[in-house]
C-alpha atoms as a PDB file:
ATOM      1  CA  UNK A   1      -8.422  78.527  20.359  1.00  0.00           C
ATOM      2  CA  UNK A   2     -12.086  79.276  20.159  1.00  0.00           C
ATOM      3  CA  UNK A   3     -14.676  76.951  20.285  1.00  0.00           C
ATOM      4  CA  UNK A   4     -15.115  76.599  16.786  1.00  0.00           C
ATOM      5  CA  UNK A   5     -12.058  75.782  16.358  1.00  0.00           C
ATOM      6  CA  UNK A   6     -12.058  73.312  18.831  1.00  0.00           C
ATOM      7  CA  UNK A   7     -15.274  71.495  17.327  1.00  0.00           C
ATOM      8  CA  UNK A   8     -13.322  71.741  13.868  1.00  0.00           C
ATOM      9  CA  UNK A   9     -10.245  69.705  15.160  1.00  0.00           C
ATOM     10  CA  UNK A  10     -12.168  67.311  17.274  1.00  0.00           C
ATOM     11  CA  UNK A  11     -14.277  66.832  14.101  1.00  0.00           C
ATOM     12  CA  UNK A  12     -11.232  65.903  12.047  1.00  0.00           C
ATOM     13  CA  UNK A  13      -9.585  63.588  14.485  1.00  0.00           C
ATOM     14  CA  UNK A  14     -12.630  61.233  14.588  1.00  0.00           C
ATOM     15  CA  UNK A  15     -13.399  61.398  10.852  1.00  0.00           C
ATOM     16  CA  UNK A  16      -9.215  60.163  10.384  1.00  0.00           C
ATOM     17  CA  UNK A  17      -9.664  57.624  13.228  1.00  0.00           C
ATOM     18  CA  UNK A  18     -12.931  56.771  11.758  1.00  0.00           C
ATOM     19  CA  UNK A  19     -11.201  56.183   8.401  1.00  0.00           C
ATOM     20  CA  UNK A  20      -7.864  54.141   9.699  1.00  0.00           C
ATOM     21  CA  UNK A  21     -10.237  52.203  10.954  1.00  0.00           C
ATOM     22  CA  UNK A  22     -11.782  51.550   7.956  1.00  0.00           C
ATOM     23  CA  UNK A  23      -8.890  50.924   6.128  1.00  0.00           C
ATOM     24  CA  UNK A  24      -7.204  48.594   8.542  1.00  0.00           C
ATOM     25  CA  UNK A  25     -10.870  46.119   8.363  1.00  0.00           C
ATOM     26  CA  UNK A  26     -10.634  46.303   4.591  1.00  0.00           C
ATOM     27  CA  UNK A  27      -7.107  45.068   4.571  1.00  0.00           C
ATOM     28  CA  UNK A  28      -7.882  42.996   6.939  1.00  0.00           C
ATOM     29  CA  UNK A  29     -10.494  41.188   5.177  1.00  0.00           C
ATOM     30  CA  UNK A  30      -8.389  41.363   1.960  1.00  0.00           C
ATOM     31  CA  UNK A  31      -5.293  39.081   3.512  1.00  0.00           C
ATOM     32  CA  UNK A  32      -7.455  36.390   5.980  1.00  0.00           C
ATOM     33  CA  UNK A  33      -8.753  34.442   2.934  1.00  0.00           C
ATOM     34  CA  UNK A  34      -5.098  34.511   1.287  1.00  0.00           C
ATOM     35  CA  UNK A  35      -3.760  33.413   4.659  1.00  0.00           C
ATOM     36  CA  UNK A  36      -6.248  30.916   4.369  1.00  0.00           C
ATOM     37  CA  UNK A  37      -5.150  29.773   1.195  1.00  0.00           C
ATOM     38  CA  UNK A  38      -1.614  29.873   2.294  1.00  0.00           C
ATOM     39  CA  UNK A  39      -2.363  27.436   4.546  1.00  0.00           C
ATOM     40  CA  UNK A  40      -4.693  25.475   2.836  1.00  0.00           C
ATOM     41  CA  UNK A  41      -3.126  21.364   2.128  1.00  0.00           C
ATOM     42  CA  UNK A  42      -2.159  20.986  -1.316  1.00  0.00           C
ATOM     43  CA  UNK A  43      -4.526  19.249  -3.921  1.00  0.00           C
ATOM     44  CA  UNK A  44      -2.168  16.736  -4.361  1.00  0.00           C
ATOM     45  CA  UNK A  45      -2.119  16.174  -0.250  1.00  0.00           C
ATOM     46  CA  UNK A  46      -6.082  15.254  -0.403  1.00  0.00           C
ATOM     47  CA  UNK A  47      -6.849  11.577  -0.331  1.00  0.00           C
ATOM     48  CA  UNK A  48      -8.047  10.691  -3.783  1.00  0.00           C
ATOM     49  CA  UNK A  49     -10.764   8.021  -2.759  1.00  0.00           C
ATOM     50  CA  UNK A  50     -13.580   8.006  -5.035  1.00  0.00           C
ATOM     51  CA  UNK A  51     -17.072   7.849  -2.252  1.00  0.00           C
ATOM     52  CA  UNK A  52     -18.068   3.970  -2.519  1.00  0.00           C
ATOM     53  CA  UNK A  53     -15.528   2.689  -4.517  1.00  0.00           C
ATOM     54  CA  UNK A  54     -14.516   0.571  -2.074  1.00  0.00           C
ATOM     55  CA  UNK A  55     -17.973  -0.886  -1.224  1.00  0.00           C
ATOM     56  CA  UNK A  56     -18.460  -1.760  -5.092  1.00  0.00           C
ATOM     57  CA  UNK A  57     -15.652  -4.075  -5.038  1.00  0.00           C
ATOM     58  CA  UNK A  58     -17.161  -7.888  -4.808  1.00  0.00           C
ATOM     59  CA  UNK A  59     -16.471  -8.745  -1.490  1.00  0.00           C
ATOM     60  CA  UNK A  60     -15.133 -12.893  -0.213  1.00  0.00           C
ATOM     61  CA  UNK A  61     -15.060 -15.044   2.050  1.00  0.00           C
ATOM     62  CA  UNK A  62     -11.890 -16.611   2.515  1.00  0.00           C
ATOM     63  CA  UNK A  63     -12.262 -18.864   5.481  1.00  0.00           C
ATOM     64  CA  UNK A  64     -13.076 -21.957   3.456  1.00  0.00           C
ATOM     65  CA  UNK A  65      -8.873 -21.841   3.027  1.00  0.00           C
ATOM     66  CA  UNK A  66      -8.182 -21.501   6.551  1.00  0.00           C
ATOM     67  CA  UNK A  67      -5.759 -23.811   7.517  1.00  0.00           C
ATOM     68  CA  UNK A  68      -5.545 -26.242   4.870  1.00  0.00           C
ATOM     69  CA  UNK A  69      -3.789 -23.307   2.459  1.00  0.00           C
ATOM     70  CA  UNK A  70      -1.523 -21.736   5.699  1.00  0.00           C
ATOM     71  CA  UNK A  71      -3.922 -18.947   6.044  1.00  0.00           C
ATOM     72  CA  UNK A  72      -2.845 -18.882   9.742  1.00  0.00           C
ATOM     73  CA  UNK A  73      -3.640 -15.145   9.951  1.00  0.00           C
ATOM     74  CA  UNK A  74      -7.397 -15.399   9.656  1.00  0.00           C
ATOM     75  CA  UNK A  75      -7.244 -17.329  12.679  1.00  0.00           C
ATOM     76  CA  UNK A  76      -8.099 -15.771  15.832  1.00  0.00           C
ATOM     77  CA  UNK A  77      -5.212 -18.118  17.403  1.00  0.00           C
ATOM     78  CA  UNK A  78      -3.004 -20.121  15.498  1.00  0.00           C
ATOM     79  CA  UNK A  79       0.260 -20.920  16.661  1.00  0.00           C
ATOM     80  CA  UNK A  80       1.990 -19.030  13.625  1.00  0.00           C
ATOM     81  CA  UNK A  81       0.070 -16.105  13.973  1.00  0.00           C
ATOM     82  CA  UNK A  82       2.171 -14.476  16.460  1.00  0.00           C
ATOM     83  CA  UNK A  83       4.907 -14.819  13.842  1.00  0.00           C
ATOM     84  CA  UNK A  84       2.810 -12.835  10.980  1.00  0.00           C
ATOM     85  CA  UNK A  85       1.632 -10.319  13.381  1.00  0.00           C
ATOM     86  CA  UNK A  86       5.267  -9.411  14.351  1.00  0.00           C
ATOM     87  CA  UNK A  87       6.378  -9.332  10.434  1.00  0.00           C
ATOM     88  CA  UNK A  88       3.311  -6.840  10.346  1.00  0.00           C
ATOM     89  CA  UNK A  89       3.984  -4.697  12.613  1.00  0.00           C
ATOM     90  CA  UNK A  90       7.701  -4.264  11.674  1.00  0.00           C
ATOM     91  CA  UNK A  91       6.828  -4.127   8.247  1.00  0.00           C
ATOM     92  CA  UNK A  92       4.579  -0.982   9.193  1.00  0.00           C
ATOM     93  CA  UNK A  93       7.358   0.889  11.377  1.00  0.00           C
ATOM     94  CA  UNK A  94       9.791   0.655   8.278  1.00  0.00           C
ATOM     95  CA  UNK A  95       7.074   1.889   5.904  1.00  0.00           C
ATOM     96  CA  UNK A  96       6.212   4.897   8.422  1.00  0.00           C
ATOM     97  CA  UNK A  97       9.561   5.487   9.015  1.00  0.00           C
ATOM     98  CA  UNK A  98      10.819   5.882   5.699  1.00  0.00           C
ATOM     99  CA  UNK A  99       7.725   7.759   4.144  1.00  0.00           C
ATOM    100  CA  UNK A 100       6.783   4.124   1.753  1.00  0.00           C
ATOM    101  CA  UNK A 101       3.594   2.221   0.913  1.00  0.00           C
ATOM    102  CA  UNK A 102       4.801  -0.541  -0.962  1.00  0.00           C
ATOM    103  CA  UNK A 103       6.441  -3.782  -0.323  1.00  0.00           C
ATOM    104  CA  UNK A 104       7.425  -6.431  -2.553  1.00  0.00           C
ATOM    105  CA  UNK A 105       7.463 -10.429  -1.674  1.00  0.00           C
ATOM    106  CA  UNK A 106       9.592 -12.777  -3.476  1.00  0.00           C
ATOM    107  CA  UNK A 107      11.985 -16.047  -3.279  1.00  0.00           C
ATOM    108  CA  UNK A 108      14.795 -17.098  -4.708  1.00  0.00           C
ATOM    109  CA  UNK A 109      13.429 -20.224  -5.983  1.00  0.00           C
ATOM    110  CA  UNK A 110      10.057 -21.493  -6.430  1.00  0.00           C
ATOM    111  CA  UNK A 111       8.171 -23.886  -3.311  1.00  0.00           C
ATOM    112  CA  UNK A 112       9.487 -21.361  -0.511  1.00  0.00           C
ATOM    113  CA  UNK A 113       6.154 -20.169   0.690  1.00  0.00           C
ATOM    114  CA  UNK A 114       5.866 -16.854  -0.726  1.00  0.00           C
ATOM    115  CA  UNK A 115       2.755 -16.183  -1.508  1.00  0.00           C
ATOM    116  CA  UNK A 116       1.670 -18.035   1.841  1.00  0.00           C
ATOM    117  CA  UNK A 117       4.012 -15.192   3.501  1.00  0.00           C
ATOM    118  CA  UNK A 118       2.166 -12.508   1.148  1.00  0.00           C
ATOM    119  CA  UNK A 119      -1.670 -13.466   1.786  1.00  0.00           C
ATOM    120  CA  UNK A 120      -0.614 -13.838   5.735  1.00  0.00           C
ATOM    121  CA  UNK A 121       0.738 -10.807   5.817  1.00  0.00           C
ATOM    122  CA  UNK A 122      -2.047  -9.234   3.870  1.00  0.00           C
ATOM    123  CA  UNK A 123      -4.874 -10.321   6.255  1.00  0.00           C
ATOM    124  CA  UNK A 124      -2.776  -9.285   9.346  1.00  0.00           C
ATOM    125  CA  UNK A 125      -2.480  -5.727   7.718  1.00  0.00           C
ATOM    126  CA  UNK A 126      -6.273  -6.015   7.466  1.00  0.00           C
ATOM    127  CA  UNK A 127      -7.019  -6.548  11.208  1.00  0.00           C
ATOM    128  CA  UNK A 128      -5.347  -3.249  11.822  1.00  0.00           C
ATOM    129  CA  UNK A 129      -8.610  -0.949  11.030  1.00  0.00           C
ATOM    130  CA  UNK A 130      -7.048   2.341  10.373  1.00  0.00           C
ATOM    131  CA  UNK A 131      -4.914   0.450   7.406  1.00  0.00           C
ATOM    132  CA  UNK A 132      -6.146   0.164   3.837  1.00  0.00           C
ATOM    133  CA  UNK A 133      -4.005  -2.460   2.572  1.00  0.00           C
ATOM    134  CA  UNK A 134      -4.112  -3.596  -1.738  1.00  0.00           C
ATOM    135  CA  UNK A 135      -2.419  -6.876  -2.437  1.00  0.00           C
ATOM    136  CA  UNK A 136      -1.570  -7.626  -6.153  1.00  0.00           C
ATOM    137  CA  UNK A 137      -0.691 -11.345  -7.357  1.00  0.00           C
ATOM    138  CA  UNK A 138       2.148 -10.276  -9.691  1.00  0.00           C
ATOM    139  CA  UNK A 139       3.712 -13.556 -10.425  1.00  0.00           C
ATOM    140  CA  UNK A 140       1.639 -13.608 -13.338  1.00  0.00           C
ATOM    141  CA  UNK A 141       3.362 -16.671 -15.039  1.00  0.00           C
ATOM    142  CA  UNK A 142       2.273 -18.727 -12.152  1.00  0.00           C
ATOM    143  CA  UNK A 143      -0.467 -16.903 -10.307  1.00  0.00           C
ATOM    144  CA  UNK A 144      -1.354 -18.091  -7.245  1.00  0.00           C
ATOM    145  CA  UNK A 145      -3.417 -15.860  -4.916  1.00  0.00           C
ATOM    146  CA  UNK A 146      -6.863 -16.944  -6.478  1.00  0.00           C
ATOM    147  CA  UNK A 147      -6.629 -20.824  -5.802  1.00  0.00           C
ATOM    148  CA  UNK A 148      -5.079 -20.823  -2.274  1.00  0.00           C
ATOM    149  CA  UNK A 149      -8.441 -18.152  -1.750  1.00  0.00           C
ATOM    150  CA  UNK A 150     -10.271 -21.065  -3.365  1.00  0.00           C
ATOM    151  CA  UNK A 151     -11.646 -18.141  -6.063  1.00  0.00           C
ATOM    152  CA  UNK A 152     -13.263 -19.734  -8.765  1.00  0.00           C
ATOM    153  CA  UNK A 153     -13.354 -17.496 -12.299  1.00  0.00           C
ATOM    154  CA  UNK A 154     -10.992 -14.540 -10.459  1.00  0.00           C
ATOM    155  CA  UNK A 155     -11.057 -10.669 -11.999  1.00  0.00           C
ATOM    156  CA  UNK A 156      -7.592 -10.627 -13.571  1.00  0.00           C
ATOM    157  CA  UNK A 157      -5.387  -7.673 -12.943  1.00  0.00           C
ATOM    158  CA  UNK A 158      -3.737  -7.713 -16.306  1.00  0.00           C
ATOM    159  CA  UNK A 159      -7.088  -6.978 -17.889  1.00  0.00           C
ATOM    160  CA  UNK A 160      -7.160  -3.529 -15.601  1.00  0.00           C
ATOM    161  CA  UNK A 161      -3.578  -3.158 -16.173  1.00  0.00           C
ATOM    162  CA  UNK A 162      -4.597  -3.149 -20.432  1.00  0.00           C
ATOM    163  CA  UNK A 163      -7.042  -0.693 -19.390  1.00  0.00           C
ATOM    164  CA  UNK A 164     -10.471  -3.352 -20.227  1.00  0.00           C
ATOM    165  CA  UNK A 165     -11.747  -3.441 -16.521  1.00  0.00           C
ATOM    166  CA  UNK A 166     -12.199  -0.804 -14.152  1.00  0.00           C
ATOM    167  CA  UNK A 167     -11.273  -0.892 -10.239  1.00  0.00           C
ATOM    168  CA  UNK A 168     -14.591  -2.544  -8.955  1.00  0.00           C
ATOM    169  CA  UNK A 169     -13.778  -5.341 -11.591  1.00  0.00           C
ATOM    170  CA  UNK A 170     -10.284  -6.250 -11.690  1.00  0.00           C
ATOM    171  CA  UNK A 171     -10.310  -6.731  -7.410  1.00  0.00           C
ATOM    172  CA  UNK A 172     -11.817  -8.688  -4.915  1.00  0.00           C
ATOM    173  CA  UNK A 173     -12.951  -7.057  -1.315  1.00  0.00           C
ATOM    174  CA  UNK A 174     -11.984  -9.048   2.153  1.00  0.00           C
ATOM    175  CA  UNK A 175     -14.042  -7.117   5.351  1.00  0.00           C
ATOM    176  CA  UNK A 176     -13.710  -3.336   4.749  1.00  0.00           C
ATOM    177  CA  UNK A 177      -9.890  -2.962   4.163  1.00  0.00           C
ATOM    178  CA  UNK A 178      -8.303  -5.346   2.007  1.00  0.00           C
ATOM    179  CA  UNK A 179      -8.649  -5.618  -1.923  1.00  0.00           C
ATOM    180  CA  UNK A 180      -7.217  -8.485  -3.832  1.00  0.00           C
ATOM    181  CA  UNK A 181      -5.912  -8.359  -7.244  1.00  0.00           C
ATOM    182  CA  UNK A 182      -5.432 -11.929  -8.231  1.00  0.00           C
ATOM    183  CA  UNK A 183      -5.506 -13.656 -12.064  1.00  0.00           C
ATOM    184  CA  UNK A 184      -7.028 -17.059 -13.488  1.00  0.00           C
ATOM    185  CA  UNK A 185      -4.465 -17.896 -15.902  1.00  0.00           C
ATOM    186  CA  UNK A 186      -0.963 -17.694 -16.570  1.00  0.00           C
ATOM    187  CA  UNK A 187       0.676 -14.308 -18.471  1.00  0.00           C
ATOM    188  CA  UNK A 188       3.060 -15.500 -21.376  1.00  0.00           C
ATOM    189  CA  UNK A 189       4.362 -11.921 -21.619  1.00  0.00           C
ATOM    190  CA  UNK A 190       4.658 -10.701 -18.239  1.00  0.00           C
ATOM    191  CA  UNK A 191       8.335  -9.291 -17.960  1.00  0.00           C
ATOM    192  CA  UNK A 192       7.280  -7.147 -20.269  1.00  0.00           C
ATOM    193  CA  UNK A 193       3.980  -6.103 -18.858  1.00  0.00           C
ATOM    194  CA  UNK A 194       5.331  -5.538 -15.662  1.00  0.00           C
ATOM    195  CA  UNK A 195       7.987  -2.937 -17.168  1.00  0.00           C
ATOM    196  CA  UNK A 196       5.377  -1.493 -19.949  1.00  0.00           C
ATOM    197  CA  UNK A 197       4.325   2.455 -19.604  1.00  0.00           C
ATOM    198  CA  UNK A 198       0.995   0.990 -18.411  1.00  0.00           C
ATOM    199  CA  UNK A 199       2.453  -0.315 -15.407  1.00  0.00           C
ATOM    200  CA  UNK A 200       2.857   3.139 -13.693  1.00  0.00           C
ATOM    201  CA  UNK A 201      -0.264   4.414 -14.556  1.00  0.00           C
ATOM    202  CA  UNK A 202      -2.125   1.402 -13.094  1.00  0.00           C
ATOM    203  CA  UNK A 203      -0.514   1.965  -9.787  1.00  0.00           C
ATOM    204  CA  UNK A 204      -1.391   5.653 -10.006  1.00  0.00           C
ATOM    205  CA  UNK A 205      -5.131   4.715 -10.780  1.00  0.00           C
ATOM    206  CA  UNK A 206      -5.216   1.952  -7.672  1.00  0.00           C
ATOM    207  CA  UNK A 207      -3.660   4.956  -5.321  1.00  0.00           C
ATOM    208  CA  UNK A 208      -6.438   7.495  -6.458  1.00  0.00           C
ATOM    209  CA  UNK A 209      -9.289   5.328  -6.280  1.00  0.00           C
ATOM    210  CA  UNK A 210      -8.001   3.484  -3.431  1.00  0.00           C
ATOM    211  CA  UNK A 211      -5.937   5.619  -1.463  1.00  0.00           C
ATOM    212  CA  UNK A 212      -4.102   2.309  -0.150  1.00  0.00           C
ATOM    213  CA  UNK A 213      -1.688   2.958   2.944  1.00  0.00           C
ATOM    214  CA  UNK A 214       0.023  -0.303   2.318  1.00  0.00           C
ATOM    215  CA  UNK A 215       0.536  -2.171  -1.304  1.00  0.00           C
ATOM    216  CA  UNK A 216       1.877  -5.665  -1.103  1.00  0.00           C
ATOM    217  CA  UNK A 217       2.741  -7.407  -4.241  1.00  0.00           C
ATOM    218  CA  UNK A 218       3.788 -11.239  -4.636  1.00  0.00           C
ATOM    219  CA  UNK A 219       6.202 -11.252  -7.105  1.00  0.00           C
ATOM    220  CA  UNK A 220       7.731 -14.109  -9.310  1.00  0.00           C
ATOM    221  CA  UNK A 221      10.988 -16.134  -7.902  1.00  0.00           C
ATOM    222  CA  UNK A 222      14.072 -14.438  -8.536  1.00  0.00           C
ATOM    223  CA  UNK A 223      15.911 -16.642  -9.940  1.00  0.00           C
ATOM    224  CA  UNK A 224      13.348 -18.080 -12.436  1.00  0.00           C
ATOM    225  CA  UNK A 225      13.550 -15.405 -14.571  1.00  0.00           C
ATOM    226  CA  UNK A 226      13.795 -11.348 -14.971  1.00  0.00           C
ATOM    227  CA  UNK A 227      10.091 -10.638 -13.830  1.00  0.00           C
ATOM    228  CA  UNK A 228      11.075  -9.214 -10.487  1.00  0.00           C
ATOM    229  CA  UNK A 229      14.257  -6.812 -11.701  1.00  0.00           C
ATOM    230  CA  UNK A 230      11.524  -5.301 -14.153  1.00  0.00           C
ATOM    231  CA  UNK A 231       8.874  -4.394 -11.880  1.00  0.00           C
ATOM    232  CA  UNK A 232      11.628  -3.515  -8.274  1.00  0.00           C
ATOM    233  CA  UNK A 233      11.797   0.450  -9.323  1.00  0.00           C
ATOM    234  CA  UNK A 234       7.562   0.649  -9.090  1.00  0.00           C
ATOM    235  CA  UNK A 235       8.185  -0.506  -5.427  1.00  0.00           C
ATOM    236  CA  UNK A 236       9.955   0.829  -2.181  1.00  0.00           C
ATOM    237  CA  UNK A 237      11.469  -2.510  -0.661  1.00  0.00           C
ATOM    238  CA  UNK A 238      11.301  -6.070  -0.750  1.00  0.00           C
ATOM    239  CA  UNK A 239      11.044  -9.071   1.588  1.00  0.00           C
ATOM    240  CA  UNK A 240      13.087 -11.731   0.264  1.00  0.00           C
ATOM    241  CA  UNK A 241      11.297 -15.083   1.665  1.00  0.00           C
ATOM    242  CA  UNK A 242      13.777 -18.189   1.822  1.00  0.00           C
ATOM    243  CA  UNK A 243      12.577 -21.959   2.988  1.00  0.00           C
ATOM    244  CA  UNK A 244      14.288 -23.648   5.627  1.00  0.00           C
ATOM    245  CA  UNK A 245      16.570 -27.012   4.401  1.00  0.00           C
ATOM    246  CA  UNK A 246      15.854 -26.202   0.821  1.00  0.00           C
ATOM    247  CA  UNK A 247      16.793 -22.830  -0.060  1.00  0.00           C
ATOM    248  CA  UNK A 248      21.074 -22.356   0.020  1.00  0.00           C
ATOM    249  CA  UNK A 249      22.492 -19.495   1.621  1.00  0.00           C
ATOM    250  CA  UNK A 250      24.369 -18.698  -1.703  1.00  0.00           C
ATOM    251  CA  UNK A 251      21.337 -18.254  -3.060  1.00  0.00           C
ATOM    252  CA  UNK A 252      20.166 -16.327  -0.548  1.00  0.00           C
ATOM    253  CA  UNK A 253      23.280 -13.863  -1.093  1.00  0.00           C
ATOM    254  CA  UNK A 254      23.372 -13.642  -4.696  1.00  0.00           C
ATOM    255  CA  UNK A 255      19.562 -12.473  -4.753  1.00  0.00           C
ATOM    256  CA  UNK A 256      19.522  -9.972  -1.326  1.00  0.00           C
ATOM    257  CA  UNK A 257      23.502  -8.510  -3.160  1.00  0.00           C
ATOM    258  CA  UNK A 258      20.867  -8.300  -5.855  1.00  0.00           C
ATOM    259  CA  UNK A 259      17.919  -6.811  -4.381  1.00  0.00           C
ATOM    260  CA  UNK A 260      20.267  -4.242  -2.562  1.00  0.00           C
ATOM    261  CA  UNK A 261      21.823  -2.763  -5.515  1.00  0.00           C
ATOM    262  CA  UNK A 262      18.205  -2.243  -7.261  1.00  0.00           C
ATOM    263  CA  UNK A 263      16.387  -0.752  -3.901  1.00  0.00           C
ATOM    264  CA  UNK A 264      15.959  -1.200  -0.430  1.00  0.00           C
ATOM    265  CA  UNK A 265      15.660  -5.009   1.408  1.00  0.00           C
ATOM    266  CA  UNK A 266      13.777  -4.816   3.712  1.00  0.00           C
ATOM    267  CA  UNK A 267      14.592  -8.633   5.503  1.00  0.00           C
ATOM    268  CA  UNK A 268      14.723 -12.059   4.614  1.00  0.00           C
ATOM    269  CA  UNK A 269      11.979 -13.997   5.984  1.00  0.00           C
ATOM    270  CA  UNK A 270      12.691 -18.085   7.065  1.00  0.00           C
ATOM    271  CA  UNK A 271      10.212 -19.760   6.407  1.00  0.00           C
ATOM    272  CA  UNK A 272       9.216 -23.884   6.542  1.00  0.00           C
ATOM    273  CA  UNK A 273      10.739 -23.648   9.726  1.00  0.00           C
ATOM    274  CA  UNK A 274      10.020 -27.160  11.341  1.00  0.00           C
ATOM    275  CA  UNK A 275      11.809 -26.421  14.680  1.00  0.00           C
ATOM    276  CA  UNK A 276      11.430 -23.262  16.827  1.00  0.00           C
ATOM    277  CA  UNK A 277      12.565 -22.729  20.333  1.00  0.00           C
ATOM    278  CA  UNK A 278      10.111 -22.584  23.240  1.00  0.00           C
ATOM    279  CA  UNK A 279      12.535 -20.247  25.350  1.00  0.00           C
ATOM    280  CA  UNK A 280       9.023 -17.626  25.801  1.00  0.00           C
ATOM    281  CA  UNK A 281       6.398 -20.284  26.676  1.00  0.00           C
ATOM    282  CA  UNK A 282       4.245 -19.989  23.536  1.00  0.00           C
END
């Protein structure tokens, strides 16, 4: 081969190197950003939160209740706050566990302490700083929430529900973690309104604007009438609460055989409990 030649084919070689090389960057380049995209979360997986929403809501102070309405768990060491802090912290396992954010409170009959059990749990969900917790005062024929707060002239939630108010009107703020949907008056209608289209679409908007790990909602007593069956499928489980020397445990049955065939239970809570045993020392 003469040296020509030589030059010719050395020439060649680098110019096909030269443009693999090329080739293989262009590609390259072409399949990082659809690898990226690949990878990308979902819209759907990104937090919702509108920026300052949460700081709009009208925040209270609810320590004026403290202890004369049960609210053990703003306490920094009430005896029953122990009690509320365990209820808490199972409450959060089963939620984790089973991929939920909502939890329903009720009672088979009225006068067992279930909105006590509700707001107590509420405020122990709030000390827990990496936990946005919503709680909505749906026993809307008697609502409750508002006076054992000692809330004068409440938002009410059914307004927002009807679409009149918008999130920073309809709830009330406690530290940086906890919004309150409560209601001034009673709801004549409320089976219905629990069950309506709008229903859905309100939970929706609180999760978007919100982005609430935990929802608690104080719902009506079972046995009073059908406001709890109507609402159970917009929830994951419920806590049925029942009060010690007054509530029967056939009524107890009839509403957890109830509650089970509807969704998921996730315990009865005894509460009004006059005697407890000492055998730990606190």
């Amino acid at each position: 081969m003469t040296i020509e030649q030589e030059m010719v084919r050395n020439f060649l070689q680098n110019d096909n190197q030269e443009r693999i090389r090329t080739a293989l960057q262009k590609a390259r380049e072409q399949r990082e950003p659809a690898v990226a995209k690949d990878h990308a979360a979902p819209a759907s997986a990104v937090p919702q939160t509108k920026p300052g929403i949460w700081e709009k809501i009208p925040s209270i102070d609810p320590i004026a209740a403290l202890g004369k309405n049960r609210l053990v768990s703003l306490g920094p060491s009430a005896p029953a706050l122990a009690a509320f802090d365990i209820l808490r912290t199972n409450v959060l396992h089963q939620l984790r566990q089973n991929n939920w954010t909502s939890v329903a409170i009720t009672s088979p009959t009225a006068a067992c302490g279930k909105t006590t059990v509700a707001l107590n749990l509420a405020f122990s969900l709030a000390r827990q700083k990496d936990c946005r917790t919503v709680l909505f005062d749906f026993d809307l024929r008697r609502p409750s929430i508002a006076s054992a707060l000692r809330q004068k002239n409440p938002p009410r939630i059914v307004d927002f529900i009807r679409g009149q108010h918008g999130i920073e009107d309809a709830f009330l703020r406690y530290d940086d973690n906890l919004a309150i949907a409560s209601n001034s008056r009673p709801e004549r209608l409320s089976a219905e309104l629990l069950q309506s289209p709008e229903m859905p679409k309100t939970l929706k908007a609180v999760k978007q604007a919100l982005a609430p790990d935990v929802m608690v909602f104080d719902l009506p007593p079972m046995l009073s009438n059908d406001d709890v069956m109507a609402f159970l499928p917009n929830v994951d489980c419920v806590i049925l609460v029942a009060a010690a020397e007054a509530t029967t445990l056939a009524e107890v049955d009839l509403c957890e055989s109830e509650l089970a065939s509807q969704g998921h239970v996730l315990g009865v809570v005894l509460n009004k409990c006059r005697y407890m045993p000492d055998e730990y020392g606190y």
